[in-house]
Protein backbone atom coordinates (compact mmCIF):
# COMPACT_ATOMS: atom_id res chain seq x y z
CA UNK A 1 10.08 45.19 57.56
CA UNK A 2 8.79 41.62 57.84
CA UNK A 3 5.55 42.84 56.86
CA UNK A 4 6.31 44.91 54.01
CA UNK A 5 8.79 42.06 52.79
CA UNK A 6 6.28 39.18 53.13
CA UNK A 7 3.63 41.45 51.41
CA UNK A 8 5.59 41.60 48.13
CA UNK A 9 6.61 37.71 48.58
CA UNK A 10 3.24 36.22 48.75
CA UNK A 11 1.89 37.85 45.12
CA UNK A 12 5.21 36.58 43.65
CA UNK A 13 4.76 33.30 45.23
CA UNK A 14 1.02 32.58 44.23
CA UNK A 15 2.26 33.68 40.41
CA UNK A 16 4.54 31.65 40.27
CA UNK A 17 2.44 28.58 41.12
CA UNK A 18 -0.53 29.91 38.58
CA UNK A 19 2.07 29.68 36.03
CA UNK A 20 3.17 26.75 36.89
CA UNK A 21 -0.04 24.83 37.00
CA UNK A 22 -0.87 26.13 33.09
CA UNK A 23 -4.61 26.34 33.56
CA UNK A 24 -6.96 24.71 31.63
CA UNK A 25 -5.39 25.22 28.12
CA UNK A 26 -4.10 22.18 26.71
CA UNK A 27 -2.14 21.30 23.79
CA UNK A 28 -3.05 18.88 21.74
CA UNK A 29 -0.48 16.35 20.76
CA UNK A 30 0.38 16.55 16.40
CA UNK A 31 -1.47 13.76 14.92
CA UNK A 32 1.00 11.07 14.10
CA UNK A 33 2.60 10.40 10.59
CA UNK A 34 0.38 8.75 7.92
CA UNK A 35 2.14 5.58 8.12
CA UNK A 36 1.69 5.22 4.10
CA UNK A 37 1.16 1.91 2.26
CA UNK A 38 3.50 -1.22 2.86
CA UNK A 39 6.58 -1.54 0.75
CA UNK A 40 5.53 -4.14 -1.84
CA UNK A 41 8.77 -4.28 -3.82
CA UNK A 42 10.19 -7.67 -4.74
CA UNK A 43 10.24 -10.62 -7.22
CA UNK A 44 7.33 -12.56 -7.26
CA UNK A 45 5.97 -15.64 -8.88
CA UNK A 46 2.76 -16.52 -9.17
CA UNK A 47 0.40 -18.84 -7.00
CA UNK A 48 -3.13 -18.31 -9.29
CA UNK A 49 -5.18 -16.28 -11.38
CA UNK A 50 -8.82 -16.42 -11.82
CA UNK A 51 -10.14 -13.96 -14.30
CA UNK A 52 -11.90 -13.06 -17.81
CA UNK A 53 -8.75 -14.96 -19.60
CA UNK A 54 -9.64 -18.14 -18.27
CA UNK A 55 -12.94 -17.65 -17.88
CA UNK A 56 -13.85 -17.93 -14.69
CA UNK A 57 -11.04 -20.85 -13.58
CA UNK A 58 -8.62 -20.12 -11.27
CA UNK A 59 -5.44 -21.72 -12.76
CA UNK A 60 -1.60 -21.79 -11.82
CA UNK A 61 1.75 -23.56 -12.02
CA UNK A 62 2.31 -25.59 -14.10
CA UNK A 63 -0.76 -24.39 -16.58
CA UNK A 64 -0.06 -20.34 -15.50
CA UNK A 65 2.94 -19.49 -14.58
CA UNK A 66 4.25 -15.97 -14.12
CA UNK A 67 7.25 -13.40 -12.84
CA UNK A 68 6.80 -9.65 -11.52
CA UNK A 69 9.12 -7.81 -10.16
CA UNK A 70 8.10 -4.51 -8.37
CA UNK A 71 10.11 -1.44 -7.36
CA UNK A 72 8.27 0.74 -4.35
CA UNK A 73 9.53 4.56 -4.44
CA UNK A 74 9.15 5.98 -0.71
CA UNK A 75 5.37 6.64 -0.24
CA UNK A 76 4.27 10.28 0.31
CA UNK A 77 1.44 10.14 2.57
CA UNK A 78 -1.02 7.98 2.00
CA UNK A 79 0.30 7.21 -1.13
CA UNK A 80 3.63 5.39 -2.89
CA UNK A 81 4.41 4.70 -6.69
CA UNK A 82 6.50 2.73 -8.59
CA UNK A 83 7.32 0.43 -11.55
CA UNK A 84 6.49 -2.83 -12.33
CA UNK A 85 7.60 -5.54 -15.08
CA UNK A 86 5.58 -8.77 -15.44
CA UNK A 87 5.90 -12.05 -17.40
CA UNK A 88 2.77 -14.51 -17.71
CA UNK A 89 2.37 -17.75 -19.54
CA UNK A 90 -0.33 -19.56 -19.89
CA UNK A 91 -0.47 -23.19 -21.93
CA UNK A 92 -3.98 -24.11 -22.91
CA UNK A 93 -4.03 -27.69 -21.45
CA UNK A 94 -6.62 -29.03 -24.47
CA UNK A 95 -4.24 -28.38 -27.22
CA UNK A 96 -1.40 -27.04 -25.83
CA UNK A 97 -1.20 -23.58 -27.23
CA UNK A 98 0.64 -20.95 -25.07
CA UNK A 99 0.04 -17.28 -24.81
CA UNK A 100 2.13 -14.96 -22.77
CA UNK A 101 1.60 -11.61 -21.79
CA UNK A 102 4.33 -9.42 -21.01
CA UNK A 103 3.89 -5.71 -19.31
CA UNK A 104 5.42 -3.04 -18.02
CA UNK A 105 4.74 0.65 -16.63
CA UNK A 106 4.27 2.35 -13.33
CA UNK A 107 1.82 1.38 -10.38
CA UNK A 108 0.40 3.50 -7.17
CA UNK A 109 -1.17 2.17 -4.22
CA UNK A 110 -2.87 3.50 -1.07
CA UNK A 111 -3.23 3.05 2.20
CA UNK A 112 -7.10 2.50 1.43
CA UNK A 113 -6.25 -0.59 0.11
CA UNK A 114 -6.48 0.96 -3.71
CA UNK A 115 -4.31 -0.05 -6.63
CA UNK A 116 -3.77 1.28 -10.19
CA UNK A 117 -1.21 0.05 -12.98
CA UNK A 118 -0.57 2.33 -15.74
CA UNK A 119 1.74 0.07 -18.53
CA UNK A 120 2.67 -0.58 -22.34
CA UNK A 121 -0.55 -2.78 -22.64
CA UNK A 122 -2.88 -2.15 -20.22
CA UNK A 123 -4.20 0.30 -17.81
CA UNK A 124 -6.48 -0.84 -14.64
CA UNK A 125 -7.64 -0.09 -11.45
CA UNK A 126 -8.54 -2.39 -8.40
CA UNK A 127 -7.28 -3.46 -5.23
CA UNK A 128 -4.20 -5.15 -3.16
CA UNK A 129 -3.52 -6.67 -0.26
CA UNK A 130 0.16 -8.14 1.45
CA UNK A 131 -0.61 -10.42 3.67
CA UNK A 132 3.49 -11.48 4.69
CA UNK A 133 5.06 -12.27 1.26
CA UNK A 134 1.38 -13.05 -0.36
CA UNK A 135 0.37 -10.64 -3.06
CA UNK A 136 -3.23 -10.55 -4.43
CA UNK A 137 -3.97 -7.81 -6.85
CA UNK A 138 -7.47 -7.69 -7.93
CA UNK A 139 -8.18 -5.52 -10.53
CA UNK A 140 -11.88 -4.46 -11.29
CA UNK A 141 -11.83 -2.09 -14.60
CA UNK A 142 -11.98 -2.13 -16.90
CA UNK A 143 -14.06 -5.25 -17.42
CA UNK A 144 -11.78 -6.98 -20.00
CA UNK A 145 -9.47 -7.33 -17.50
CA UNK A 146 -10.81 -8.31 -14.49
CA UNK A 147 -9.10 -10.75 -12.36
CA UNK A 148 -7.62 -12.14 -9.36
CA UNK A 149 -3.50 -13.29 -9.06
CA UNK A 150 -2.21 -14.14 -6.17
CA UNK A 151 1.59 -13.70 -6.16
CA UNK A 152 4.36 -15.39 -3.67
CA UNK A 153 7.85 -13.13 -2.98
CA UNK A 154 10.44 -14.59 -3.52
C-alpha cells in the first residue's frame, strides 16, 4: 500500500513544483504611462524677447513688456492643448512710439519639446522649454515671426 500510495504521490509532487517554478516564459512588465508634457498653465510676464520685431535686440521691461496667461487641458499622451491670451507692448525708445500686439487662440505642445500656437493673428510653430516657472517659447516659422520670449510665472 505504501508503494502504490507513494507511486501516485511523487508525479503529483514533481507537478506541482514544475508549475510552480513557471519555466522560462516571462512576462514582460506594460511599458509605463507616457508621462505627457508639463502643465504650463499660468500668468506670466515677460523677462525678454529677441526677434524679427526688434531686429535682432533682445529687449524687455521697461521697453517690452508683456502678459500671457495659459490654460493646459490634461495632455493625452504625448501631447496636451490649450488656450492662450497674450498682451505685448513695446515703446520705441528713439521716439517713443508704442505698438502692442494682442493675441489669442489655442496652443499644443509635446513631450518632444515641440510647440504650435494657432490664434486671431498669427499662426507658428517652434519650440518650449519650463525650466521651474521660466518660460521660453521660440518660435521658428514662419520667418516673419521668429523669435525668442522668455516668460516668468507669476
Amino acid at each position: 500500500m505504501k508503494k502504490r500510495l507513494l507511486t501516485l504521490f511523487v508525479p503529483v509532487v514533481v507537478a506541482a513544483v514544475v508549475a510552480g517554478c513557471g519555466g522560462d516564459d516571462m512576462v514582460e512588465p506594460e511599458p509605463p504611462d507616457v508621462a505627457g508634457p508639463p502643465d504650463v498653465s499660468g500668468t506670466y510676464s515677460l523677462v525678454s524677447l529677441t526677434g524679427v520685431i526688434t531686429q535682432g535686440a533682445t529687449i524687455g521691461p521697461p521697453i517690452a513688456v508683456g502678459t500671457a496667461m495659459l490654460t493646459q487641458n490634461p495632455g493625452t499622451g504625448d501631447s496636451a492643448t490649450g488656450s492662450m491670451s497674450m498682451t505685448l507692448t513695446v515703446t520705441n525708445p528713439l521716439n517713443g512710439e508704442v505698438t502692442t500686439i494682442e493675441d489669442q487662440g489655442t496652443f499644443t505642445l509635446r513631450t518632444d519639446g515641440s510647440w504650435e500656437f494657432s490664434g486671431q493673428l498669427q499662426q507658428n510653430i517652434g519650440t518650449y522649454t519650463l525650466a521651474g516657472n521660466v518660460l521660453t517659447v521660440q518660435v521658428t516659422e514662419p520667418p516673419a515671426a521668429v523669435a525668442t520670449t522668455i516668460w516668468q510665472r507669476q
